[in-house]
PDB file of N, CA and C in Angstrom:
ATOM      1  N   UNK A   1       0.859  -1.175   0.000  1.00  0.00           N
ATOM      2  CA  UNK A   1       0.000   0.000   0.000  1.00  0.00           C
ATOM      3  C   UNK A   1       0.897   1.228   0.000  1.00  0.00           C
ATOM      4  N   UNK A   2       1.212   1.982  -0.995  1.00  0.00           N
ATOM      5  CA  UNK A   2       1.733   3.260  -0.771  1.00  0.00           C
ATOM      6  C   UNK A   2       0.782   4.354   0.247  1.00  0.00           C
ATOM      7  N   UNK A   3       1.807   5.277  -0.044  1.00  0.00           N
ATOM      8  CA  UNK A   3       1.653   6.384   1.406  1.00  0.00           C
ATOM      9  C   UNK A   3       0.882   7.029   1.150  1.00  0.00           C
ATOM     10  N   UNK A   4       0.120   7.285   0.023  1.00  0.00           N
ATOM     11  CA  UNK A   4      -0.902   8.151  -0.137  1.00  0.00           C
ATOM     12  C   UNK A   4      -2.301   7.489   0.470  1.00  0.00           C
ATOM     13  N   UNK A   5      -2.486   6.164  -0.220  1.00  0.00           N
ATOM     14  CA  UNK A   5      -3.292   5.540   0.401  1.00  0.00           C
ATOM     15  C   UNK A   5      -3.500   4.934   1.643  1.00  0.00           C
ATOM     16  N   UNK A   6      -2.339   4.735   2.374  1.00  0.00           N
ATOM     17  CA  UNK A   6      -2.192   4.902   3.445  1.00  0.00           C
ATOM     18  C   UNK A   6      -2.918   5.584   4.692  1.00  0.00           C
ATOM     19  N   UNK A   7      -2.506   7.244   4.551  1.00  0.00           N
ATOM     20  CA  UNK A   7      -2.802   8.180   4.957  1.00  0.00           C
ATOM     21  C   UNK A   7      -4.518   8.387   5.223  1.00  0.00           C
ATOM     22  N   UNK A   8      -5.039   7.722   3.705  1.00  0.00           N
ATOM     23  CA  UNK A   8      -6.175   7.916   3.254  1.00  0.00           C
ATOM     24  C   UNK A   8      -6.951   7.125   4.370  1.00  0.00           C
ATOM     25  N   UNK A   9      -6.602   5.808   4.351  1.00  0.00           N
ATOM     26  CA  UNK A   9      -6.819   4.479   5.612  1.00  0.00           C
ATOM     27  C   UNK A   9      -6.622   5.196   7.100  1.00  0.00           C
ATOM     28  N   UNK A  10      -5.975   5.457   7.122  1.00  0.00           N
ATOM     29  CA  UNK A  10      -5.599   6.357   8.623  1.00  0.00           C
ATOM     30  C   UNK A  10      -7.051   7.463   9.395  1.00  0.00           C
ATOM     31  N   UNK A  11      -7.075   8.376   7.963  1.00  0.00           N
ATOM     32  CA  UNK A  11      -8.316   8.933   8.548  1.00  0.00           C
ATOM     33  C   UNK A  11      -8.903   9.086   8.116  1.00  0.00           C
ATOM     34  N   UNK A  12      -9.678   8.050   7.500  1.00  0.00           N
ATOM     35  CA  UNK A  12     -11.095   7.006   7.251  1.00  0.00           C
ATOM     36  C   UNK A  12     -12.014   6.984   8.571  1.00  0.00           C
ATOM     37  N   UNK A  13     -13.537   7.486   7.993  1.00  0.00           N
ATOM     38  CA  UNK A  13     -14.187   7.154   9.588  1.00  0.00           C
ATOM     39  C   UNK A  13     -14.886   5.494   9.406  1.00  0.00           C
ATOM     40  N   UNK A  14     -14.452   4.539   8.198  1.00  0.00           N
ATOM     41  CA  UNK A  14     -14.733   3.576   7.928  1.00  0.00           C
ATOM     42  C   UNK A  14     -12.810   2.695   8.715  1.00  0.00           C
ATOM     43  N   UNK A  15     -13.498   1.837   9.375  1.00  0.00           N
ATOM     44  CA  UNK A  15     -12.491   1.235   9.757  1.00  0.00           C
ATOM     45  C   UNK A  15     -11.848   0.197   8.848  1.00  0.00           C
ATOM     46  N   UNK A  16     -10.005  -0.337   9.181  1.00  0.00           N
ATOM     47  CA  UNK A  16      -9.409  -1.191   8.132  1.00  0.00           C
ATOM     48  C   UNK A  16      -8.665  -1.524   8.971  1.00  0.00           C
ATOM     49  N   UNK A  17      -8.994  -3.233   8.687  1.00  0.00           N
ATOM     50  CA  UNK A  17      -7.773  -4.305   9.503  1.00  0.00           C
ATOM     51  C   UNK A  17      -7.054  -4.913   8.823  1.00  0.00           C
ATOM     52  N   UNK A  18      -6.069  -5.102   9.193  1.00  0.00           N
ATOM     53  CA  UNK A  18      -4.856  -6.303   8.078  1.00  0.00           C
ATOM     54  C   UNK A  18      -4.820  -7.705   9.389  1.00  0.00           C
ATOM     55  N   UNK A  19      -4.856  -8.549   9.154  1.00  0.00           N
ATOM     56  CA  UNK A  19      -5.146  -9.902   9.427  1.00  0.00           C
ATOM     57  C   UNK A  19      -3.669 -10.769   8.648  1.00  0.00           C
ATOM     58  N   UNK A  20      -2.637 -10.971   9.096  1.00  0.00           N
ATOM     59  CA  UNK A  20      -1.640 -11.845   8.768  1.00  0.00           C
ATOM     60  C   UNK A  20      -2.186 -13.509   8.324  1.00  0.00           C
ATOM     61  N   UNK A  21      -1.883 -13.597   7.685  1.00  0.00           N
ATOM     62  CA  UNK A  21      -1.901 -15.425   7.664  1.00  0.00           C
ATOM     63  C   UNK A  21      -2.075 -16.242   8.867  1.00  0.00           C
ATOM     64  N   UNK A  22      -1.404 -15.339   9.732  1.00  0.00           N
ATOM     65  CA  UNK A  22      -0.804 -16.460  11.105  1.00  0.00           C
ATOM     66  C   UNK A  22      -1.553 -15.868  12.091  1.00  0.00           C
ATOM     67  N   UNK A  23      -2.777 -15.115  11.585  1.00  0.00           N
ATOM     68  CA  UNK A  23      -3.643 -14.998  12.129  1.00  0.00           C
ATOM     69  C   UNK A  23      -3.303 -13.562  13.625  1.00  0.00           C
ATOM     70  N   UNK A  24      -2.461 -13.394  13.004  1.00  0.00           N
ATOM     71  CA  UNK A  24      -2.059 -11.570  14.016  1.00  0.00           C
ATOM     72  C   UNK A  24      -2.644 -10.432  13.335  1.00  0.00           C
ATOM     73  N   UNK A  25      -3.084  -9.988  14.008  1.00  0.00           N
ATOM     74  CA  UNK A  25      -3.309  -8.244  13.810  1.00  0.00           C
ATOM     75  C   UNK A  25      -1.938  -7.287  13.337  1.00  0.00           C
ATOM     76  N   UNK A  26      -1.555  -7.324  12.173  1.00  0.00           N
ATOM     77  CA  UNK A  26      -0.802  -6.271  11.637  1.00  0.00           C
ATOM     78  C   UNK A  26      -1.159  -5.179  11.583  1.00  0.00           C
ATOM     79  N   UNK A  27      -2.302  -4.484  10.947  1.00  0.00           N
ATOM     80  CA  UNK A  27      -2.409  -3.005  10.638  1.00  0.00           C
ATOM     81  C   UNK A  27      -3.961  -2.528  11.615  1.00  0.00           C
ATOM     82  N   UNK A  28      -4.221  -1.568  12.072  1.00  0.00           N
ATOM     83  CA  UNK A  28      -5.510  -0.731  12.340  1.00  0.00           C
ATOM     84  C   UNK A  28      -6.032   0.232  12.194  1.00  0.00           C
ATOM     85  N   UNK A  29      -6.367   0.987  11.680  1.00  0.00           N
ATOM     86  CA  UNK A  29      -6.391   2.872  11.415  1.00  0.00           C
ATOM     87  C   UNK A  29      -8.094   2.747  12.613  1.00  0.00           C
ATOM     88  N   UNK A  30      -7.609   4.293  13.072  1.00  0.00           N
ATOM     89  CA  UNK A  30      -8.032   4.819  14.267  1.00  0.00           C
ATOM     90  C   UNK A  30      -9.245   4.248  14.465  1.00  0.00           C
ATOM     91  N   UNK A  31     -10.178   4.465  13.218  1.00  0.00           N
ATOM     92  CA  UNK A  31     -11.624   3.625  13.272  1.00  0.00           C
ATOM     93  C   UNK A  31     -11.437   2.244  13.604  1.00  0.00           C
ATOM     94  N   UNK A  32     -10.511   1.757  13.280  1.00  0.00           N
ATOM     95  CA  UNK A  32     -11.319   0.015  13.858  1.00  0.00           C
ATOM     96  C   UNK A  32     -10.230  -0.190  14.862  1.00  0.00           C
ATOM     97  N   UNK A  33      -9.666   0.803  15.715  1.00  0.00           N
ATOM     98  CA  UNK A  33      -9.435   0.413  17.129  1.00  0.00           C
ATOM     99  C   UNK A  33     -10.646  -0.040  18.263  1.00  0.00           C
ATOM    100  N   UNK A  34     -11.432   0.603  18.181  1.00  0.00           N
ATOM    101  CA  UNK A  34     -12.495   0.327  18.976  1.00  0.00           C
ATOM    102  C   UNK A  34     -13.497  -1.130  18.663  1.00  0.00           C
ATOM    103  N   UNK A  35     -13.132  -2.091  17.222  1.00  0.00           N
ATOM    104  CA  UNK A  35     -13.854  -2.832  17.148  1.00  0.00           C
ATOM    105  C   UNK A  35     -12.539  -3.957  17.675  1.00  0.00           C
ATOM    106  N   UNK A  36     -11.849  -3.311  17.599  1.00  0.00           N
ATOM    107  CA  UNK A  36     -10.172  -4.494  18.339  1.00  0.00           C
ATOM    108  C   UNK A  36     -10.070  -4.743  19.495  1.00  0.00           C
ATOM    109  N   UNK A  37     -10.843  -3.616  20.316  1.00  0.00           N
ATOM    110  CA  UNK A  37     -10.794  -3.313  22.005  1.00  0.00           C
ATOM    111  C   UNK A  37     -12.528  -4.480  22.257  1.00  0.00           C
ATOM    112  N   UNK A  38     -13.392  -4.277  21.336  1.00  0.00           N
ATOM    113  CA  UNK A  38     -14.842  -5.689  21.563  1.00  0.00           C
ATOM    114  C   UNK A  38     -14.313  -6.595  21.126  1.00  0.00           C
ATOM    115  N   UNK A  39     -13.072  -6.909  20.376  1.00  0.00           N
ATOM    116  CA  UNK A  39     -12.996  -8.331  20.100  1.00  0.00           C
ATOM    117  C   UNK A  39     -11.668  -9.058  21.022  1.00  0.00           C
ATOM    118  N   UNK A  40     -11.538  -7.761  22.234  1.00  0.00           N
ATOM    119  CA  UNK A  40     -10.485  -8.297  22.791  1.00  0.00           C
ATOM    120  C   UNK A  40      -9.027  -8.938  22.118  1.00  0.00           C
ATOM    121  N   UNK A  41      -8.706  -8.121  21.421  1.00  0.00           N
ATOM    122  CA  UNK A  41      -7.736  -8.190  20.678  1.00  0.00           C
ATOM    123  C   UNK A  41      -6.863  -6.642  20.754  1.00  0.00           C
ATOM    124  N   UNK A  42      -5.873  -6.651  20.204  1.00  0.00           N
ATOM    125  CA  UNK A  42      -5.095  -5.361  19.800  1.00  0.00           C
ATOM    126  C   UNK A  42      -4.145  -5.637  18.798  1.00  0.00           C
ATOM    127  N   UNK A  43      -3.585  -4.408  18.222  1.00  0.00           N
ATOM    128  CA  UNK A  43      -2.318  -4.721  17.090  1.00  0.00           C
ATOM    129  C   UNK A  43      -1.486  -5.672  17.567  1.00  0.00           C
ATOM    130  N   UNK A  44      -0.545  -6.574  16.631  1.00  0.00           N
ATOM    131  CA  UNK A  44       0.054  -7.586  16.717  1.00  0.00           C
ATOM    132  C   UNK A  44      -0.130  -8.712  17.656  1.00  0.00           C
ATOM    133  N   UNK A  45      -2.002  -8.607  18.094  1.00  0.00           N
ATOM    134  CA  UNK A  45      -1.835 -10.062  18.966  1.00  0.00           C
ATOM    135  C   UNK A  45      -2.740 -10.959  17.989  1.00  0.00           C
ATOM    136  N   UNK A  46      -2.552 -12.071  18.169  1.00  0.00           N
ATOM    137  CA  UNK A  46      -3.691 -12.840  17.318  1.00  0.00           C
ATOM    138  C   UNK A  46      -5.079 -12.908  17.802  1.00  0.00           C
ATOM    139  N   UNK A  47      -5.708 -13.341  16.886  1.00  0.00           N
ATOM    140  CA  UNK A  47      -6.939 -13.041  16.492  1.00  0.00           C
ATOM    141  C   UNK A  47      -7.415 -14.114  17.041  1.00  0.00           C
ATOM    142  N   UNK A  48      -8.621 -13.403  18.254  1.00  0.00           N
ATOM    143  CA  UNK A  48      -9.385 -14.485  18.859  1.00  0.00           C
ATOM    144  C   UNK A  48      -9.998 -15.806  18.519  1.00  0.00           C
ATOM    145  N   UNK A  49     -10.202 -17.080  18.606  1.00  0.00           N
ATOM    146  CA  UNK A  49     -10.999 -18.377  18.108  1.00  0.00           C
ATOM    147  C   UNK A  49     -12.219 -17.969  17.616  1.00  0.00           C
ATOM    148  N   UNK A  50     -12.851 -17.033  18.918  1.00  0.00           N
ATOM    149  CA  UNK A  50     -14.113 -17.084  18.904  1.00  0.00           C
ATOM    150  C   UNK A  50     -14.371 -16.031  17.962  1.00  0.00           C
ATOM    151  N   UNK A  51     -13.370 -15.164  17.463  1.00  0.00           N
ATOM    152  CA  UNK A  51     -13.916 -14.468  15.817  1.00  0.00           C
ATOM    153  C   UNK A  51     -14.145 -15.212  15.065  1.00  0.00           C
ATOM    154  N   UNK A  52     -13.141 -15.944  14.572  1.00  0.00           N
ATOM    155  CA  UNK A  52     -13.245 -16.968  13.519  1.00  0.00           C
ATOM    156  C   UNK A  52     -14.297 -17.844  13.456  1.00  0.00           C
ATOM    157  N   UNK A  53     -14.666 -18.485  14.995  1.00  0.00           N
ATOM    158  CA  UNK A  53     -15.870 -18.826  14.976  1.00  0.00           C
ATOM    159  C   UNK A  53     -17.340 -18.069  14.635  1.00  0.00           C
ATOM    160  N   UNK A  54     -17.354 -17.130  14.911  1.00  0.00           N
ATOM    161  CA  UNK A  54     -18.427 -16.051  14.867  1.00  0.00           C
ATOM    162  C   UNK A  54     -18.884 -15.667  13.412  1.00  0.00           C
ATOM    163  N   UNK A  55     -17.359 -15.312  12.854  1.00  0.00           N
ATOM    164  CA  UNK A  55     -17.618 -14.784  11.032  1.00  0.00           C
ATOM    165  C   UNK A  55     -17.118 -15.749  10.642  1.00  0.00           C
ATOM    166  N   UNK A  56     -18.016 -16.496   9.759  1.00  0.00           N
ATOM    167  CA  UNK A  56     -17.794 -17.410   8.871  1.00  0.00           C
ATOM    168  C   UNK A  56     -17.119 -16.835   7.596  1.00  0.00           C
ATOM    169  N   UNK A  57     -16.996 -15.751   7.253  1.00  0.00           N
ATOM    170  CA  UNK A  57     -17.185 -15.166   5.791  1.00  0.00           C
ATOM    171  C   UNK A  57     -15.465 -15.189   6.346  1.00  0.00           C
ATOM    172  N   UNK A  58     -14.856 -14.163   6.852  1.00  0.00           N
ATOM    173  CA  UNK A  58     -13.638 -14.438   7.735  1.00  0.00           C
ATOM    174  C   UNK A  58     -12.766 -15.621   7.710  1.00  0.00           C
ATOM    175  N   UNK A  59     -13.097 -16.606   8.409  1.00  0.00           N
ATOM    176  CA  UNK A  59     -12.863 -17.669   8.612  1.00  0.00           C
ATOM    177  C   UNK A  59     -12.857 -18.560   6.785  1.00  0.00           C
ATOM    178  N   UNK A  60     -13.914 -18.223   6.079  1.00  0.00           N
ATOM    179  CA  UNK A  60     -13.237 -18.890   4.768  1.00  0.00           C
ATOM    180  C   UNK A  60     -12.430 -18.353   3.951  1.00  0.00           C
ATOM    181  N   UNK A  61     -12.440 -17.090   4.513  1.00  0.00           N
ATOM    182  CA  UNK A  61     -10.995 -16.239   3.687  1.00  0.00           C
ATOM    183  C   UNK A  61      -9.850 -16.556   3.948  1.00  0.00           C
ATOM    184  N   UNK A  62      -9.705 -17.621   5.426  1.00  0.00           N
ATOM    185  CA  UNK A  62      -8.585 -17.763   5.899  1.00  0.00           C
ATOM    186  C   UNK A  62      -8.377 -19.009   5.084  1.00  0.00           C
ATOM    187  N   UNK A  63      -8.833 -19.534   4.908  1.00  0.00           N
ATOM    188  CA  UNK A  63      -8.888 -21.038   4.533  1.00  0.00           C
ATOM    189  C   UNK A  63      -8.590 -21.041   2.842  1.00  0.00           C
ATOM    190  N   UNK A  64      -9.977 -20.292   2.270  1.00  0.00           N
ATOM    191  CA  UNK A  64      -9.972 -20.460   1.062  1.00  0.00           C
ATOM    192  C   UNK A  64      -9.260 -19.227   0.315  1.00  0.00           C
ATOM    193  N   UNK A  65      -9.400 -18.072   0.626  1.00  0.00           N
ATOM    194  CA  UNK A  65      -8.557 -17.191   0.229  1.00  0.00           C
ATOM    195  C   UNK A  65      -9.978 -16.382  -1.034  1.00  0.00           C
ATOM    196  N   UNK A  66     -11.251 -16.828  -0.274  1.00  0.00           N
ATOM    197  CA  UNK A  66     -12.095 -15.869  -0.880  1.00  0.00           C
ATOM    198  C   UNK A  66     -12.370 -14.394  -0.493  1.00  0.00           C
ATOM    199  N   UNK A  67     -12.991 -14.035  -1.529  1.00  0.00           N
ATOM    200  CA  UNK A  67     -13.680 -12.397  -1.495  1.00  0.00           C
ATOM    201  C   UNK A  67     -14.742 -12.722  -0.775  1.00  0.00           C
ATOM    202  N   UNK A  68     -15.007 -11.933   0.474  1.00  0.00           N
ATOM    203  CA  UNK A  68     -16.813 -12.059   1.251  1.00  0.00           C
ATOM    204  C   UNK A  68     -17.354 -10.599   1.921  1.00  0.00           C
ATOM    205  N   UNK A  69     -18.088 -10.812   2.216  1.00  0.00           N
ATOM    206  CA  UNK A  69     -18.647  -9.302   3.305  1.00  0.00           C
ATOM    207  C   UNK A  69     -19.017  -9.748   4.036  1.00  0.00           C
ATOM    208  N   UNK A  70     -18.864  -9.534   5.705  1.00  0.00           N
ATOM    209  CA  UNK A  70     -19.262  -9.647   6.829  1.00  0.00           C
ATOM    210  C   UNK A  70     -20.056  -8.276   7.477  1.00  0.00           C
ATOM    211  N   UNK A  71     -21.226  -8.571   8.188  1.00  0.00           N
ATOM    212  CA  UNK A  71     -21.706  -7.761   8.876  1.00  0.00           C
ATOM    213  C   UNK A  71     -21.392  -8.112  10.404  1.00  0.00           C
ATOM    214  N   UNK A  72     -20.513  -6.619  10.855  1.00  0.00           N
ATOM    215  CA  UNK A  72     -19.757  -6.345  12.573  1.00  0.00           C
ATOM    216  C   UNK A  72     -20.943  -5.753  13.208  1.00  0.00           C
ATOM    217  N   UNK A  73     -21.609  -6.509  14.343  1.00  0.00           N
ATOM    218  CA  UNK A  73     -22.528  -5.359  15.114  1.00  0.00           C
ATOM    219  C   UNK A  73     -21.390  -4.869  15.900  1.00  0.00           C
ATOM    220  N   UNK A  74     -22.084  -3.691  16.377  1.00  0.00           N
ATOM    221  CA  UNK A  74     -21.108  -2.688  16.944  1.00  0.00           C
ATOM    222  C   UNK A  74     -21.851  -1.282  17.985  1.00  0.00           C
ATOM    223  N   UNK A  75     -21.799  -1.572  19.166  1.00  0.00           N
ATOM    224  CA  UNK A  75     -23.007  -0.401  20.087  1.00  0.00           C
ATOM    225  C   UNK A  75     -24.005  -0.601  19.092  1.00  0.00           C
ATOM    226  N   UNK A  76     -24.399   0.935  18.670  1.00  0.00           N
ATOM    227  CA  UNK A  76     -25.501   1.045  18.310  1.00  0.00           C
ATOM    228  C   UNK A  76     -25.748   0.755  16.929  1.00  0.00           C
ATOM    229  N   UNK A  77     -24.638   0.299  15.950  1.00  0.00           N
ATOM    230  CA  UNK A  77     -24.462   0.005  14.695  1.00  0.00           C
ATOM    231  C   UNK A  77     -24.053  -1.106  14.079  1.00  0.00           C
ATOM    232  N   UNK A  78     -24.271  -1.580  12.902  1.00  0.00           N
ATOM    233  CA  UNK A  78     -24.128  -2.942  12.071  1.00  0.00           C
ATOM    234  C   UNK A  78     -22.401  -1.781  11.292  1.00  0.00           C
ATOM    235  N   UNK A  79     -21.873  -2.294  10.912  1.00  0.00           N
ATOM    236  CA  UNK A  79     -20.872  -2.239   9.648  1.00  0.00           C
ATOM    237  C   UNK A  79     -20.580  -3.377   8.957  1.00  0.00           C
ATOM    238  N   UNK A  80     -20.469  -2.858   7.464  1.00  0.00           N
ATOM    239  CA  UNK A  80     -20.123  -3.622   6.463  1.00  0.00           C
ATOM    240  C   UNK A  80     -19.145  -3.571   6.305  1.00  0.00           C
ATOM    241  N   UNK A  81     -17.995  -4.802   6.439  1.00  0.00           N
ATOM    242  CA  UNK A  81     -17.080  -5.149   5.617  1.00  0.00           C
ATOM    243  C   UNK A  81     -17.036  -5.794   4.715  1.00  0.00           C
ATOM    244  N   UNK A  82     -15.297  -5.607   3.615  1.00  0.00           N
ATOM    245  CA  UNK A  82     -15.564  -6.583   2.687  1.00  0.00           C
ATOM    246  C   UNK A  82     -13.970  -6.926   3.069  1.00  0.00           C
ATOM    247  N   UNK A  83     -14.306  -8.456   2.670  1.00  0.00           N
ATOM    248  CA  UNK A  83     -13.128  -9.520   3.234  1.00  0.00           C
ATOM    249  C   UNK A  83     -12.275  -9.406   2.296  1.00  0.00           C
ATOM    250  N   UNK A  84     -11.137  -8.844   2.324  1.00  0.00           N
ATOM    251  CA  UNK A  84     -10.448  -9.689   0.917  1.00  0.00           C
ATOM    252  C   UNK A  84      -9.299 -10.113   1.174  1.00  0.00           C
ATOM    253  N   UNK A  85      -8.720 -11.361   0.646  1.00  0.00           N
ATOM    254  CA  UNK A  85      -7.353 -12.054   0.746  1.00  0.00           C
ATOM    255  C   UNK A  85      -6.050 -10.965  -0.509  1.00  0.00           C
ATOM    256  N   UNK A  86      -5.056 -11.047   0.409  1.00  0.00           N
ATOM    257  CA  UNK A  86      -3.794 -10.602  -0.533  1.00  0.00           C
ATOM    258  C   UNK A  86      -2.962 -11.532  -0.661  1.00  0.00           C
ATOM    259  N   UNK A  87      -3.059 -12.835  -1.244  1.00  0.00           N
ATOM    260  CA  UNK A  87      -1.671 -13.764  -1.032  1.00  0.00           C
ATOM    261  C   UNK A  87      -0.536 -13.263  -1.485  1.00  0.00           C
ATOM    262  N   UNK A  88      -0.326 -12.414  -2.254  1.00  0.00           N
ATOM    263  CA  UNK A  88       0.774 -11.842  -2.842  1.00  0.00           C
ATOM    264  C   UNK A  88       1.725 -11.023  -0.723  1.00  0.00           C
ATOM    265  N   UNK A  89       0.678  -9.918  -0.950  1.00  0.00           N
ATOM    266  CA  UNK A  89       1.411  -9.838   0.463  1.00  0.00           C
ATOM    267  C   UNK A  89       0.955 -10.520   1.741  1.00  0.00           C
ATOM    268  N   UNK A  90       0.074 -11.675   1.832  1.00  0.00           N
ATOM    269  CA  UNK A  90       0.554 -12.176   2.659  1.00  0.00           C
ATOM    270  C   UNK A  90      -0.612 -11.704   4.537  1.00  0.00           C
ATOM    271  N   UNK A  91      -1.774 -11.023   3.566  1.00  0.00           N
ATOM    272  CA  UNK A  91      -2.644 -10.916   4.615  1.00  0.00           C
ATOM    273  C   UNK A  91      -4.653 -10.812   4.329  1.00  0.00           C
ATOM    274  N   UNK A  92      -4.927 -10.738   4.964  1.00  0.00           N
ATOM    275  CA  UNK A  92      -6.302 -10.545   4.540  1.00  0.00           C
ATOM    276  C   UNK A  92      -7.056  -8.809   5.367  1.00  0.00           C
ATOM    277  N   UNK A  93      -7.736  -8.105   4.550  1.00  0.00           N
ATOM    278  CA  UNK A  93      -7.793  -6.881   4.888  1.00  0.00           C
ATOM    279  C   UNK A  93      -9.258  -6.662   4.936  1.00  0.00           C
ATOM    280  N   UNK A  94      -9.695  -6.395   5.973  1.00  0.00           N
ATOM    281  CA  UNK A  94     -10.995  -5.958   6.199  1.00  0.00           C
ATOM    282  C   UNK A  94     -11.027  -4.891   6.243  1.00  0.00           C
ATOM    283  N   UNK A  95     -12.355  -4.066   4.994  1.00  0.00           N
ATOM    284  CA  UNK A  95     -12.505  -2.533   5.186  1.00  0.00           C
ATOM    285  C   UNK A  95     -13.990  -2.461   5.639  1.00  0.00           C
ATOM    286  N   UNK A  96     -14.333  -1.786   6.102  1.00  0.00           N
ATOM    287  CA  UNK A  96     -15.659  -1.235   6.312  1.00  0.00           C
ATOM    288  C   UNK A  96     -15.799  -0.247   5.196  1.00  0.00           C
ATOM    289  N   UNK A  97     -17.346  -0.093   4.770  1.00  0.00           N
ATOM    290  CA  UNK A  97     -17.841   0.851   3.643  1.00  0.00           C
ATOM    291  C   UNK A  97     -19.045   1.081   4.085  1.00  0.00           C
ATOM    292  N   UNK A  98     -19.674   0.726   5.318  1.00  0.00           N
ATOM    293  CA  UNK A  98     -20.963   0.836   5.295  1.00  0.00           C
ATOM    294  C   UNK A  98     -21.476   1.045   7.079  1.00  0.00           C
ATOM    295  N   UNK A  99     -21.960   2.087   7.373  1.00  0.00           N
ATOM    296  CA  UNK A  99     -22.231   1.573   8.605  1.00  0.00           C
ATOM    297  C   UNK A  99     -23.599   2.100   8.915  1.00  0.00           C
ATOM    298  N   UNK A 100     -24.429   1.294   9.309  1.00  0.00           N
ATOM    299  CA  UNK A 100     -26.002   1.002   9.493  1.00  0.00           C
ATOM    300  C   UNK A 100     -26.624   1.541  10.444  1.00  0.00           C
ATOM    301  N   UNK A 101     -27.399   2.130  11.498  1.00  0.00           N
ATOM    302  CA  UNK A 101     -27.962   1.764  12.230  1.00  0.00           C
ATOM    303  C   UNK A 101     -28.574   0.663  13.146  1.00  0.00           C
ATOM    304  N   UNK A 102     -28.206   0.060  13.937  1.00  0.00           N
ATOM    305  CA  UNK A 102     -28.736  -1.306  14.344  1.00  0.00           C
ATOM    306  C   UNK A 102     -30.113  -0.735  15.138  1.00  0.00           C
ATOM    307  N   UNK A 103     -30.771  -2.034  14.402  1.00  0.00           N
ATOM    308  CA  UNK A 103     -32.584  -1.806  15.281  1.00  0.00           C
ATOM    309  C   UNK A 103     -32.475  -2.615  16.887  1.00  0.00           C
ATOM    310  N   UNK A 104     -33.156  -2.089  17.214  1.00  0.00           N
ATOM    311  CA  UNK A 104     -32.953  -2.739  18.687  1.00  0.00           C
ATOM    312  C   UNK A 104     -33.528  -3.742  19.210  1.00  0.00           C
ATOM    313  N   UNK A 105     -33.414  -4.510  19.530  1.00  0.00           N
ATOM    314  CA  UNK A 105     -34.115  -5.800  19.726  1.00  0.00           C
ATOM    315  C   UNK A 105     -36.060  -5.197  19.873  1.00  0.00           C
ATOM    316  N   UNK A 106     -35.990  -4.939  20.604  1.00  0.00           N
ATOM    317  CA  UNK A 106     -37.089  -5.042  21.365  1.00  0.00           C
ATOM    318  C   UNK A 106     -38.373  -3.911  20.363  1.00  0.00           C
ATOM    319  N   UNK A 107     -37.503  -3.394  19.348  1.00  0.00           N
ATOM    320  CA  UNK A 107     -38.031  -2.894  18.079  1.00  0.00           C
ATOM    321  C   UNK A 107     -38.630  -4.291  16.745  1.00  0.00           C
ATOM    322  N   UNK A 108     -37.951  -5.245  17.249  1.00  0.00           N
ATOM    323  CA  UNK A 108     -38.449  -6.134  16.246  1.00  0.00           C
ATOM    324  C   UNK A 108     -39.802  -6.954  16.073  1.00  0.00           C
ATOM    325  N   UNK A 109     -40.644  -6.584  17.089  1.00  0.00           N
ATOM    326  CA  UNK A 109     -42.047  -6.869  16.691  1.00  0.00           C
ATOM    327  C   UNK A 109     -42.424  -6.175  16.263  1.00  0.00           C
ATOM    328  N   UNK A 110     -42.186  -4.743  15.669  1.00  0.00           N
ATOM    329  CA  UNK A 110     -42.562  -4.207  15.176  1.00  0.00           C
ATOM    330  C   UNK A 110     -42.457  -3.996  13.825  1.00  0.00           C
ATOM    331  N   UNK A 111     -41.332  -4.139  13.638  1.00  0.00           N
ATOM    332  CA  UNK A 111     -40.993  -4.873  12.046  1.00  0.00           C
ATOM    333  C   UNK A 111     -41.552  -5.921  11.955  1.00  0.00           C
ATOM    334  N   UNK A 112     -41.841  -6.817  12.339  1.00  0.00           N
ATOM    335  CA  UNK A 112     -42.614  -8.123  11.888  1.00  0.00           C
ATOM    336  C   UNK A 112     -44.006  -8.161  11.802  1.00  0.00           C
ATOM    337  N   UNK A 113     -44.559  -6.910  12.407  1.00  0.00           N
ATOM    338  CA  UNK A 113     -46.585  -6.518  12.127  1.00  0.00           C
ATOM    339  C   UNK A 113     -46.823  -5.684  11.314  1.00  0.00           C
TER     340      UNK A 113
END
């Protein structure tokens, strides 16, 4: 990633993770610190079981080295990522592009009448 784009990642209010092979946290820009601090994780530690368990879409990127989108709840919000593998360098990079409103539970009978 050159430095322009870089920079660009940095102060993004859409968050971006780099995910090593070996399953460590390499990269974070400021936005997806706070989804690193709910997943009990931080830069350069590895990446919890129970993520991998959780996002499937994730978890086959690790494996298969596919393109996916995962939806992160998050407080009061859903975000969209999209999964993508870099085998060339050697990591998988989650960006966010989307971030939702989450309905609240107790809002959902109401969507359903």
């Amino acid at each position: 990633m050159n430095t322009k784009s870089n920079q660009k990642a940095k102060q993004s209010v859409f968050p971006v993770i780099k995910i090593g092979y070996d399953q460590k946290i390499i990269y974070c820009n400021l936005a997806g610190l706070p989804i690193l601090q709910d997943w009990d994780c931080s830069l350069n530690s590895k990446l919890p079981e129970y993520i991998l368990a959780r996002y499937t879409a994730l978890k086959n990127c690790f494996v298969n080295r596919a393109t996916d989108e995962m939806l992160v709840p998050f407080r009061d919000f859903v975000i969209r990522f999209k999964v993508v593998a870099s085998p060339v360098e050697g990591f998988i990079q989650l960006t966010g592009y989307k971030i939702d409103t989450a309905v609240p539970v107790r809002d959902f009978k109401f969507i359903l009448n």
